[in-house]
N, C-alpha and C. Protein backbone atom coordinates (compact mmCIF):
# COMPACT_ATOMS: atom_id res chain seq x y z
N UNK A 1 -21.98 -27.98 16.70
CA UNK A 1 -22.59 -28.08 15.39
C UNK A 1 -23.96 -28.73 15.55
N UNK A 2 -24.90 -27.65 15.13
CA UNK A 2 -26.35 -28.30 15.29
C UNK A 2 -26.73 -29.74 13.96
N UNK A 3 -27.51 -31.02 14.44
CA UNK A 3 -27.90 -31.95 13.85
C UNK A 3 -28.61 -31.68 12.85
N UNK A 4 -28.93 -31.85 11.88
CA UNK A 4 -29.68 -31.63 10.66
C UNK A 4 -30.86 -32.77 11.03
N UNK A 5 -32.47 -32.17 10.51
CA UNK A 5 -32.97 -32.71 10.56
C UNK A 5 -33.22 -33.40 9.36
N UNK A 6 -34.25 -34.26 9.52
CA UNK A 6 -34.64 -35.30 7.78
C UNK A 6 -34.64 -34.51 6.53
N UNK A 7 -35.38 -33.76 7.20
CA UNK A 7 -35.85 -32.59 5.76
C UNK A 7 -34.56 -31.70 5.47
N UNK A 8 -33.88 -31.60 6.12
CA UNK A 8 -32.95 -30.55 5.81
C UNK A 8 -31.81 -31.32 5.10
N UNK A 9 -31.61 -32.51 5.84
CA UNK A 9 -30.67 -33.43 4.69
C UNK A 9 -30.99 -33.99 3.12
N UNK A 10 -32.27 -34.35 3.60
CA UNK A 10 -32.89 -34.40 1.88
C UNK A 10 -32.82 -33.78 1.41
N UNK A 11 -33.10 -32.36 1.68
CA UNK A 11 -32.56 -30.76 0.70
C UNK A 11 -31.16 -31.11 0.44
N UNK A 12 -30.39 -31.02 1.49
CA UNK A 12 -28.75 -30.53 1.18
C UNK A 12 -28.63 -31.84 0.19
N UNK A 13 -29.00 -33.34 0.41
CA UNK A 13 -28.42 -34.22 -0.69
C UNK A 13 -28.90 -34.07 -2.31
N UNK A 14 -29.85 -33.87 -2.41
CA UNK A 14 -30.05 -33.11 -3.84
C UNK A 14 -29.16 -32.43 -4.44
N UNK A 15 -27.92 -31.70 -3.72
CA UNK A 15 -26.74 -31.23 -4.68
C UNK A 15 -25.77 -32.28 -4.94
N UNK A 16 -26.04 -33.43 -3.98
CA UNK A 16 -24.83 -34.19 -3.98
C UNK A 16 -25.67 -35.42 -4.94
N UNK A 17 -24.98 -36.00 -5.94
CA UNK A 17 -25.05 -36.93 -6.74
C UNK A 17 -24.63 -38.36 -6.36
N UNK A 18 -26.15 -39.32 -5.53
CA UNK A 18 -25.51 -40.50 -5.36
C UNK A 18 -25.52 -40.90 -3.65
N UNK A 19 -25.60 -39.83 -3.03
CA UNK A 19 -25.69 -39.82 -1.57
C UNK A 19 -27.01 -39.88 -1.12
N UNK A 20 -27.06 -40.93 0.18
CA UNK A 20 -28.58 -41.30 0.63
C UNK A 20 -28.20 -41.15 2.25
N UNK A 21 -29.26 -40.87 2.75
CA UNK A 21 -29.42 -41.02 4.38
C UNK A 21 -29.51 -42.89 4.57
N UNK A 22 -28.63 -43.04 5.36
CA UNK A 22 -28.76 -44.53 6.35
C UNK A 22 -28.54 -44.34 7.25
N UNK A 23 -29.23 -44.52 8.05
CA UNK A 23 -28.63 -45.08 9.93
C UNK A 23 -27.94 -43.74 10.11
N UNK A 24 -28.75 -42.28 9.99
CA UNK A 24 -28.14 -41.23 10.97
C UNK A 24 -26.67 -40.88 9.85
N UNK A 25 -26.37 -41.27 9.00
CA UNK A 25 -25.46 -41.16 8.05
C UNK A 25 -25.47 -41.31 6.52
N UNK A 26 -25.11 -40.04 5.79
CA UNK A 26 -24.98 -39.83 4.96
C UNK A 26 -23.95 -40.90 3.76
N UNK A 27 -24.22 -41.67 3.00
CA UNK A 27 -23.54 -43.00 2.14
C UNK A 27 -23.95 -42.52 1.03
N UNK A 28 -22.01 -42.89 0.07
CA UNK A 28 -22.13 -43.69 -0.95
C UNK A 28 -21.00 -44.17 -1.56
N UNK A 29 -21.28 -45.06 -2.30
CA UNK A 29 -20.04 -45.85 -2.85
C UNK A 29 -19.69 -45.49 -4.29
N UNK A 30 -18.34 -45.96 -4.08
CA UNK A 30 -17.46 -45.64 -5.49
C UNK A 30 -17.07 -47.09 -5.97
N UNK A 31 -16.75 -46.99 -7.47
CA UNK A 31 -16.19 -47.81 -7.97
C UNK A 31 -15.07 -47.65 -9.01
N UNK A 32 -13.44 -47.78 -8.66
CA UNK A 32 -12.87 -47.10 -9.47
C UNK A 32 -12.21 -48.29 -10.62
N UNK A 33 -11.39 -48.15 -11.04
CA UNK A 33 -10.72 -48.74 -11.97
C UNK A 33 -9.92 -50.35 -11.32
N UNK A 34 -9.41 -49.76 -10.35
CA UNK A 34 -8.25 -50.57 -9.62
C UNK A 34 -7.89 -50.08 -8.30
N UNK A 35 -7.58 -51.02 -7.41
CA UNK A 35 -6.72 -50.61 -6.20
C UNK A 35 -6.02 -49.43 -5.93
N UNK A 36 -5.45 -49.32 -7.09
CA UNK A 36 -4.14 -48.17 -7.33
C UNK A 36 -5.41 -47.10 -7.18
N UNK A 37 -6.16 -46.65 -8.08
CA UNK A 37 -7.00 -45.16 -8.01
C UNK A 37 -7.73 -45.49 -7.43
N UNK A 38 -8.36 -46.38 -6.43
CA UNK A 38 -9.21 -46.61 -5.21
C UNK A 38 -8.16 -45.82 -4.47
N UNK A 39 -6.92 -46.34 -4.07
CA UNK A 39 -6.39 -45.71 -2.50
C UNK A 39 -5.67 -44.34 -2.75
N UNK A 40 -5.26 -44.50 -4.45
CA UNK A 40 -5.31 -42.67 -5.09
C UNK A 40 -6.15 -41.83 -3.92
N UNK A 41 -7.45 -42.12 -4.49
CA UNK A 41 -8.60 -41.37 -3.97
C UNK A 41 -8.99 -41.07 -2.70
N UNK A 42 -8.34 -42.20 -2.10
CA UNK A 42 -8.34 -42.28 -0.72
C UNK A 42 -7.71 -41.12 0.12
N UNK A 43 -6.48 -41.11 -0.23
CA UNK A 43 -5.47 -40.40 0.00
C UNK A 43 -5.30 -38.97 -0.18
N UNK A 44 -5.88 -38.80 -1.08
CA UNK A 44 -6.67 -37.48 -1.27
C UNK A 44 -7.78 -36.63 -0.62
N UNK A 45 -8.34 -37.82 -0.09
CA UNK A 45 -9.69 -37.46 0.69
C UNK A 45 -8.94 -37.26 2.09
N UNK A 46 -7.88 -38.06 2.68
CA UNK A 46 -7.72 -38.04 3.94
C UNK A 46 -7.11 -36.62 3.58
N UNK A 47 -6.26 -36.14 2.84
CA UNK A 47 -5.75 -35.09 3.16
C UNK A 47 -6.60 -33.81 3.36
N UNK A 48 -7.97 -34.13 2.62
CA UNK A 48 -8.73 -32.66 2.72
C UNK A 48 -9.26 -32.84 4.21
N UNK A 49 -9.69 -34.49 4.90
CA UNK A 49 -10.51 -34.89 5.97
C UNK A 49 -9.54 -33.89 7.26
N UNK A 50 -8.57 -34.13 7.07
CA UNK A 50 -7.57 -33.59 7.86
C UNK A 50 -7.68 -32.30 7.73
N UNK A 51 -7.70 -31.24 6.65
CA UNK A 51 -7.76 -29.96 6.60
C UNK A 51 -8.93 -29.44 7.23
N UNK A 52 -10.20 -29.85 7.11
CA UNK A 52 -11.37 -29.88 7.54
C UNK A 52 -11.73 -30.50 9.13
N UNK A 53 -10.46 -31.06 9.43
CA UNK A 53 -10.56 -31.35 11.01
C UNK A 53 -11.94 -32.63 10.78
N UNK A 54 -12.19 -33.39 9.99
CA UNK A 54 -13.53 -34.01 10.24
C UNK A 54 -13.68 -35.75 9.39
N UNK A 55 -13.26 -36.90 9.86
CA UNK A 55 -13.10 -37.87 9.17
C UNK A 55 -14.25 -38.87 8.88
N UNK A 56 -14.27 -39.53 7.93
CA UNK A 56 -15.29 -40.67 7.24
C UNK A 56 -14.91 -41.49 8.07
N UNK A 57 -16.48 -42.54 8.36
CA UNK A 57 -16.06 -44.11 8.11
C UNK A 57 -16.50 -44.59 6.98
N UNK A 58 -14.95 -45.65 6.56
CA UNK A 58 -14.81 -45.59 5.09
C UNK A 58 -14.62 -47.03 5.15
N UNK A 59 -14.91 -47.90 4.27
CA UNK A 59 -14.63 -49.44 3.56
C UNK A 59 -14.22 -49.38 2.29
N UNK A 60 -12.97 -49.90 1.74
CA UNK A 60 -12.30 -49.99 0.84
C UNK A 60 -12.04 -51.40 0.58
N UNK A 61 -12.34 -51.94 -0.64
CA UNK A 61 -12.21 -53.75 -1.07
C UNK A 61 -11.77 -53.61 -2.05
N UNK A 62 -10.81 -53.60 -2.85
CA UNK A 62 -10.19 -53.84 -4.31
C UNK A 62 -10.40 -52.28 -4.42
N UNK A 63 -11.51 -52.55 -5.39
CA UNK A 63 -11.82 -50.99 -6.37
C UNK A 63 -12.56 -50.58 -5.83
N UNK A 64 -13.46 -50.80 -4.50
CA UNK A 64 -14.70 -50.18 -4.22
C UNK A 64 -14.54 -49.38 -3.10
N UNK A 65 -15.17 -48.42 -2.93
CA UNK A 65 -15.07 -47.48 -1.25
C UNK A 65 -15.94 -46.85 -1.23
N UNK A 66 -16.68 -47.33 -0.20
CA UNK A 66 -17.59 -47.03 0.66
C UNK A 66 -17.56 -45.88 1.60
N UNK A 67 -18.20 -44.98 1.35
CA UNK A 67 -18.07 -43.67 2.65
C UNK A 67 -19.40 -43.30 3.12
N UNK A 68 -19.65 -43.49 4.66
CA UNK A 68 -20.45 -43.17 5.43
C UNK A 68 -20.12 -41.92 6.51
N UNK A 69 -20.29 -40.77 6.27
CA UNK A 69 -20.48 -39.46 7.34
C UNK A 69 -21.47 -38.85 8.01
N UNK A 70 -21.23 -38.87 9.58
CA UNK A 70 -22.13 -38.38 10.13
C UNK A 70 -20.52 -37.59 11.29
N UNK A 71 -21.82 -36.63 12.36
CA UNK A 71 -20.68 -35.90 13.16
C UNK A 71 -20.91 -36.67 14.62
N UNK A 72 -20.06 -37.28 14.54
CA UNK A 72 -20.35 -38.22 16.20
C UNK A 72 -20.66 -37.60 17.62
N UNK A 73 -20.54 -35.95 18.00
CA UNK A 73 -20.62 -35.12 18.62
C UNK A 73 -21.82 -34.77 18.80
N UNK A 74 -22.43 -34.71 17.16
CA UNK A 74 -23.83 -34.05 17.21
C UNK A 74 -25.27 -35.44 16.83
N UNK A 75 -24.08 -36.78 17.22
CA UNK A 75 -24.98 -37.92 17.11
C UNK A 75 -25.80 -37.63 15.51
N UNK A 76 -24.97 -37.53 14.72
CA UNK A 76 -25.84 -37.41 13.48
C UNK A 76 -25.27 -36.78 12.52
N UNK A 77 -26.10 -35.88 11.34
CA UNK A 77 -25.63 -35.81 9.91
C UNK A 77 -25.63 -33.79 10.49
N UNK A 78 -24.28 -33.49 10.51
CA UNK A 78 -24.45 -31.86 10.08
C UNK A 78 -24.12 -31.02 8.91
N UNK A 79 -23.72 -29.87 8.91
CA UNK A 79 -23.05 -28.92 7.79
C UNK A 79 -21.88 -29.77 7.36
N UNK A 80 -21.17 -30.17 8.83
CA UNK A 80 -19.85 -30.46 8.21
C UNK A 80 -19.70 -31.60 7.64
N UNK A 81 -20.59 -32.59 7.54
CA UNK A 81 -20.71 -33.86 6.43
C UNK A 81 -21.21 -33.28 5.34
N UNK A 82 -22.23 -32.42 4.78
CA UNK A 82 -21.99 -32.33 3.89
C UNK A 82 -21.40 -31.26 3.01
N UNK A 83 -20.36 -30.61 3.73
CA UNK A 83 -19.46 -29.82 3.53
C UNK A 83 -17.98 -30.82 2.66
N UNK A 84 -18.00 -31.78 3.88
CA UNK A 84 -17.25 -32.61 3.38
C UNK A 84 -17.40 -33.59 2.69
N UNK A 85 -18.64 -33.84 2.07
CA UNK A 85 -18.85 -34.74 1.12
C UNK A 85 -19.28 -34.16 -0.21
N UNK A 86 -19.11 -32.67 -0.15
CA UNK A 86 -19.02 -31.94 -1.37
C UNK A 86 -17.08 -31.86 -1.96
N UNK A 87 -16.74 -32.13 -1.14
CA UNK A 87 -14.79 -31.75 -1.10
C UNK A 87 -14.69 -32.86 -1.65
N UNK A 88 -15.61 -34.17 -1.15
CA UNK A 88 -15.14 -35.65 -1.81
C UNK A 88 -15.65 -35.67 -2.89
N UNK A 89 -17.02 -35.14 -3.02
CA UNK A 89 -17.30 -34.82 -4.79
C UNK A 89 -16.21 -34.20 -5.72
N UNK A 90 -15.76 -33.27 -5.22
CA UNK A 90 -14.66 -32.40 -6.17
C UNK A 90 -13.77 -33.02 -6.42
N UNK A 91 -12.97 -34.41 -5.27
CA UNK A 91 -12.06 -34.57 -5.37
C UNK A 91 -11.72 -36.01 -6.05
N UNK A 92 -13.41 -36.87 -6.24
CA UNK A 92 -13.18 -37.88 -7.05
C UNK A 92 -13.17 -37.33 -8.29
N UNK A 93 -13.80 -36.09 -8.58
CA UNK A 93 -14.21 -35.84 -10.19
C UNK A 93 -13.38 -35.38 -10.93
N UNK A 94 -12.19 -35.59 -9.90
CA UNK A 94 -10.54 -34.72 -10.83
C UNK A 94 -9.92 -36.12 -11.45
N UNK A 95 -9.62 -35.58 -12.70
CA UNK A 95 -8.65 -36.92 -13.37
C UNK A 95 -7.63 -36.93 -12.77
């Protein structure tokens, strides 16, 4: 999987609402209600991360979770981060 360059991630994050380039990785944080629909959400995400063969590093504190994706292979941000951080869009925005 080829690396995305600057410009090409700034394009692709413009669909995504909330996501910024840091450190070679694509971030952003949530804030949910409670613990309970923090690790809801969580749990949800691992299951698509798993379908997609491709996992976050993630920080979770009470209500908050933090997700940072990049592809460790391609030392950086590819398709498949933000492939998969469109799946995590879909999948926080479900009641």
């Amino acid at each position: 999987m080829k690396k995305m360059n600057t410009t090409e991630i700034e394009k692709a994050l413009k669909t995504l609402s909330g996501w910024s380039l840091k450190d070679d990785m694509i971030v952003k944080s949530f804030t949910f209600e409670d613990f309970t629909e923090a690790f809801s959400k969580m749990t949800h995400i691992a299951f698509e991360c798993e379908k997609q063969n491709h996992h976050p590093n993630w920080e979770n504190v009470y209500n908050s979770l933090t997700i940072k994706l990049n592809t460790h292979d391609a030392d950086g941000v590819t398709q498949k981060d933000i492939d998969l951080a469109t799946s995590i869009e879909k999948i926080i925005g479900e009641a």
